[in-house]
Protein backbone atom coordinates (compact mmCIF):
# COMPACT_ATOMS: atom_id res chain seq x y z
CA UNK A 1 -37.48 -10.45 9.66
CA UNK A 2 -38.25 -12.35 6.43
CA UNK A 3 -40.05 -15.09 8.69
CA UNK A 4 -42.30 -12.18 10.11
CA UNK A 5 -42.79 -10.12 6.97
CA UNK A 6 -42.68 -12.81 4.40
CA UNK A 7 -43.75 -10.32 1.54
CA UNK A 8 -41.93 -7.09 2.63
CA UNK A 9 -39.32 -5.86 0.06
CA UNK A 10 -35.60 -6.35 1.79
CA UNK A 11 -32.25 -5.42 0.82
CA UNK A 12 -29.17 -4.99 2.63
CA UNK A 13 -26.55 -2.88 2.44
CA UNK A 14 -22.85 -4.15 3.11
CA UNK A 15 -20.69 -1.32 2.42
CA UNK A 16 -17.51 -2.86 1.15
CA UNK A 17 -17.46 -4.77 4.41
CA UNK A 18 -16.97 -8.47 2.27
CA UNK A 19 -13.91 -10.08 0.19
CA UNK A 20 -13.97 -12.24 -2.73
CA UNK A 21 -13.53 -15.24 0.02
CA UNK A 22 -17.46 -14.58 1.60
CA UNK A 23 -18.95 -15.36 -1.75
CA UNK A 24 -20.56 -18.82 -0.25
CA UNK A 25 -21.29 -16.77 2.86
CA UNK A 26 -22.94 -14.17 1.27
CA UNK A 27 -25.29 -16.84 -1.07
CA UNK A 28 -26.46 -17.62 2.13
CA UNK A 29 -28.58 -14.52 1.60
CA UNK A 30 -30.63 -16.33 -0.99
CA UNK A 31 -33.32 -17.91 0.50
CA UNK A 32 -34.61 -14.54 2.05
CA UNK A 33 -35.64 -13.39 -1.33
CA UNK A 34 -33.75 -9.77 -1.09
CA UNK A 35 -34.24 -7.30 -3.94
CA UNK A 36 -30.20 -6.75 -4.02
CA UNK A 37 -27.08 -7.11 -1.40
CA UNK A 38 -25.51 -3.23 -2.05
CA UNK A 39 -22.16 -2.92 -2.27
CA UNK A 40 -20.75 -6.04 -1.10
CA UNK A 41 -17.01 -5.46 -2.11
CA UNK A 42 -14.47 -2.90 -2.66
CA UNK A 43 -15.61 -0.73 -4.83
CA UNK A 44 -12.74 -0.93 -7.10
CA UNK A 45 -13.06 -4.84 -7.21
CA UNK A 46 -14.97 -5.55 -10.55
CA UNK A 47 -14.02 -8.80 -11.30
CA UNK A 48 -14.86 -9.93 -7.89
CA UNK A 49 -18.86 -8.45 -8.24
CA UNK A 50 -18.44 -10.16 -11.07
CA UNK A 51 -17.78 -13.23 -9.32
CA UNK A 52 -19.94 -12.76 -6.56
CA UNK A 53 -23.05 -12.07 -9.54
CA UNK A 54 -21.95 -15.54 -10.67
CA UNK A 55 -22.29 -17.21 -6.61
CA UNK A 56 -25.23 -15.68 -5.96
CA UNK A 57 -29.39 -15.80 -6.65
CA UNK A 58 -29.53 -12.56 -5.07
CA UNK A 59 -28.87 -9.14 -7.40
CA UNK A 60 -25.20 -7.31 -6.85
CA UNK A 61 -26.27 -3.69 -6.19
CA UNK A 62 -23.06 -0.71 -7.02
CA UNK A 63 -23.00 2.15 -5.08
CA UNK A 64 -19.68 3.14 -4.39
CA UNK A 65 -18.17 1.97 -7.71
CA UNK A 66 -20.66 4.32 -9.38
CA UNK A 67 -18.97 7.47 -9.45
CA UNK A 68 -19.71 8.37 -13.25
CA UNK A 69 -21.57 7.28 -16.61
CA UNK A 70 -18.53 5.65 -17.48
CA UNK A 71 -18.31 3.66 -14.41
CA UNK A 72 -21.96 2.66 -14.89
CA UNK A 73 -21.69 1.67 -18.25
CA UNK A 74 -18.18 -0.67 -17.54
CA UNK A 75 -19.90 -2.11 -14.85
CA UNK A 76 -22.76 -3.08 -16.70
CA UNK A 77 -20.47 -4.66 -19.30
CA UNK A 78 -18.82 -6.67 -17.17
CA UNK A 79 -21.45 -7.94 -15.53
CA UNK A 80 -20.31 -6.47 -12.07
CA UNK A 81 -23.83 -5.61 -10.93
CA UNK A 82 -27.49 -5.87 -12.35
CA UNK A 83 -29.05 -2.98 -10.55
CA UNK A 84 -27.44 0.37 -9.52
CA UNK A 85 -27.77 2.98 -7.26
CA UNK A 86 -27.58 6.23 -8.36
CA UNK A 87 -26.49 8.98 -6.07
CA UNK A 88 -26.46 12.50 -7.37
CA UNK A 89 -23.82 14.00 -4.80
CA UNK A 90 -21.61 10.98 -5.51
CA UNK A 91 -21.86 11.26 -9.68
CA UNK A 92 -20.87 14.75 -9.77
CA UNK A 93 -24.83 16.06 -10.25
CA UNK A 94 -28.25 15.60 -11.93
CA UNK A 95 -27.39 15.71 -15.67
CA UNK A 96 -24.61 12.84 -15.05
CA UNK A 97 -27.59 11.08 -12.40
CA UNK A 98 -29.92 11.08 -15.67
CA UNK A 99 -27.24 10.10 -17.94
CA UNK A 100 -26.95 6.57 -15.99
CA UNK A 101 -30.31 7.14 -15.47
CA UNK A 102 -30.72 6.51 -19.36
CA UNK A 103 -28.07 4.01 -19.75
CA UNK A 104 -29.90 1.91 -17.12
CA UNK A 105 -33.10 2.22 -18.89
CA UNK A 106 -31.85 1.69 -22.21
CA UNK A 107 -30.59 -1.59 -21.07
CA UNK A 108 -33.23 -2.43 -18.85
CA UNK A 109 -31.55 -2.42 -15.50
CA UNK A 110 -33.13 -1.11 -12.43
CA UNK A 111 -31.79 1.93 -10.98
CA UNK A 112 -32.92 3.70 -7.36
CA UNK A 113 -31.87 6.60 -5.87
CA UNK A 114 -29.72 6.53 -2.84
CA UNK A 115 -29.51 10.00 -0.44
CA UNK A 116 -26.61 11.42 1.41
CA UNK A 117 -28.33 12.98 4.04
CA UNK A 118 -29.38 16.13 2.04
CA UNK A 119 -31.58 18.66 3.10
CA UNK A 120 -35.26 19.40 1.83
CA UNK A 121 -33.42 21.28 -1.36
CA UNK A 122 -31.40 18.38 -2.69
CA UNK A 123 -34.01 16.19 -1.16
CA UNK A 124 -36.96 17.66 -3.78
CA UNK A 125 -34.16 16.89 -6.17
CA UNK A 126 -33.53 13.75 -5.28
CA UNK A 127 -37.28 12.68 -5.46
CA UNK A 128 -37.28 14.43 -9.00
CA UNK A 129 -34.70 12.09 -10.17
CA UNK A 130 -36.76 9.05 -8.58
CA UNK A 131 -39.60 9.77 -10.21
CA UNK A 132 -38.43 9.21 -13.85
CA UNK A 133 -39.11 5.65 -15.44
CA UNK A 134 -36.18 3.76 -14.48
CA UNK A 135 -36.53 4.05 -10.88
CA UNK A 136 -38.22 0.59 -10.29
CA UNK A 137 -36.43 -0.32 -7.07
CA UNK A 138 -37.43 1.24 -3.59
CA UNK A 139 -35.20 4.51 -2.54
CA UNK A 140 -34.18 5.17 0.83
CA UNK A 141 -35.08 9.32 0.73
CA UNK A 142 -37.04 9.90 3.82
CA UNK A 143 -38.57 12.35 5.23
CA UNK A 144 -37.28 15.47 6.63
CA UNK A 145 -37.40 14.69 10.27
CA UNK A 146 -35.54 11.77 9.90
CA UNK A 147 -32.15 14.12 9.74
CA UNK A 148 -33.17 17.51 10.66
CA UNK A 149 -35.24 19.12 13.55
CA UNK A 150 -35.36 21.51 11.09
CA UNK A 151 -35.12 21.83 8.10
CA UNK A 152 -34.52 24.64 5.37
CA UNK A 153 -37.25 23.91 3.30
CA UNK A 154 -40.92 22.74 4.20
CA UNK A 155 -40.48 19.83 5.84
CA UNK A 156 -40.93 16.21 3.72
CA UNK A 157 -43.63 14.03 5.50
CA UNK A 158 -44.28 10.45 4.33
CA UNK A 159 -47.82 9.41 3.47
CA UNK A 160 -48.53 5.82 4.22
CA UNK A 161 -44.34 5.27 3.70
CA UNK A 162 -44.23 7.35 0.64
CA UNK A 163 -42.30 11.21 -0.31
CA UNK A 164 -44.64 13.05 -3.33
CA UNK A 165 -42.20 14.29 -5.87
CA UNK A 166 -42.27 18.60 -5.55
CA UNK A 167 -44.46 19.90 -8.23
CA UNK A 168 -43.59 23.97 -7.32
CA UNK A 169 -41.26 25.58 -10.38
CA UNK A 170 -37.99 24.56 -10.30
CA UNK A 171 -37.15 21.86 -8.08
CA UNK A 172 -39.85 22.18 -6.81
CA UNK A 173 -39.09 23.81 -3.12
CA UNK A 174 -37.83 27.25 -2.10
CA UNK A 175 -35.67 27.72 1.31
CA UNK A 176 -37.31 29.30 4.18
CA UNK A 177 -35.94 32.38 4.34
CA UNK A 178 -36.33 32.64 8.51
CA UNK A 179 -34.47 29.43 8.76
CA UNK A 180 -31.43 30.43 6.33
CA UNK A 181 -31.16 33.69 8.23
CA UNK A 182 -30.77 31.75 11.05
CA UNK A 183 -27.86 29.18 9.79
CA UNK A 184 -26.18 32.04 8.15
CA UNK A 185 -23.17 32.94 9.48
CA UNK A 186 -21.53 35.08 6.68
CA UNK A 187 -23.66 36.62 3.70
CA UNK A 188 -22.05 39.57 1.10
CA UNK A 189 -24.22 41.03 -1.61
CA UNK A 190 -22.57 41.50 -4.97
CA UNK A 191 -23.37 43.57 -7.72
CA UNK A 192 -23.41 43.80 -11.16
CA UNK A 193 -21.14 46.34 -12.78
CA UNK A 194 -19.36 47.05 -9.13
CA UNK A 195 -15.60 47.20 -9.77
């Protein structure tokens, strides 16, 4: 690929799938000029990141070990990664999201926003995150039709590779009411002040 699309940005995403024992495998990665290898190790393996940020040219991406602030902010101080991505469903929301979001920023370490196959509602809230400041490397939120035939929201389309960021109140969507009445299975209306 790199020899065909010398300029295009590249990363790759391992998924745990290395050991501390690939380190001079993986820094064979170098010389193809990748924004970040994701996730290389187990996420529970600091030290080795740690390592592996020491072997190799190319940035150590954390997706898996990022499951808080906290987690963020010890793996930035041990040097396990120098860019992270930040996945709202994996964080436990959006206020935690933009807490590393800040963290990042504040110490002037590229974050992205990773999906997890949402649909068009978390998806407008996904590309809300992604558009704040410290969002400097490339996402991977696509458009609807990548996942859904259909979708509950008006579909996302991408313009020349690109999602626009909602700008309705809110997040910036609402559900189609036609297609949640057809995916619901169950409903029951409560009321105030009912006993």
């Amino acid at each position: 690929m790199r020899a065909a699309w010398p300029t295009i940005p590249l990363q790759v995403d391992a998924n745990q799938a290395y050991s501390r024992s690939h380190a001079a495998h993986l820094a064979l990665l170098d010389p193809f000029d990748l924004i970040l290898i994701e996730q290389p190790l187990h996420e529970e393996d600091w030290y080795g990141h740690v390592l592996l940020s020491e072997a190799c040219a190319t940035p150590i991406c954390l997706d898996e070990s990022i499951l808080s602030a906290d987690s963020a902010d010890s793996a930035l101080r041990f040097g396990a990664t120098s860019i992270i991505n930040i996945k709202p469903g994996r964080v436990g929301g959006y206020l935690i999201a933009r807490e590393i979001h800040d963290l990042c920023l504040d110490r002037g370490v590229p974050v992205w926003c990773g999906g997890m196959l949402e649909t068009g509602v978390g998806r407008a809230a996904n590309l809300a995150l992604a558009g704040l400041p410290g969002f400097t490397v490339i996402g991977d939120t696509s458009a609807s039709s990548r996942y859904y035939e259909v979708d509950v929201t008006e579909p996302f389309v991408l313009d020349d590779g690109r999602l626009s960021v909602p700008t309705g109140p809110g997040i910036g969507v609402d559900p189609l009411p036609e297609v949640l009445a057809d995916l619901t299975v169950w409903s029951t209306e409560i009321r105030l002040g009912q006993g």
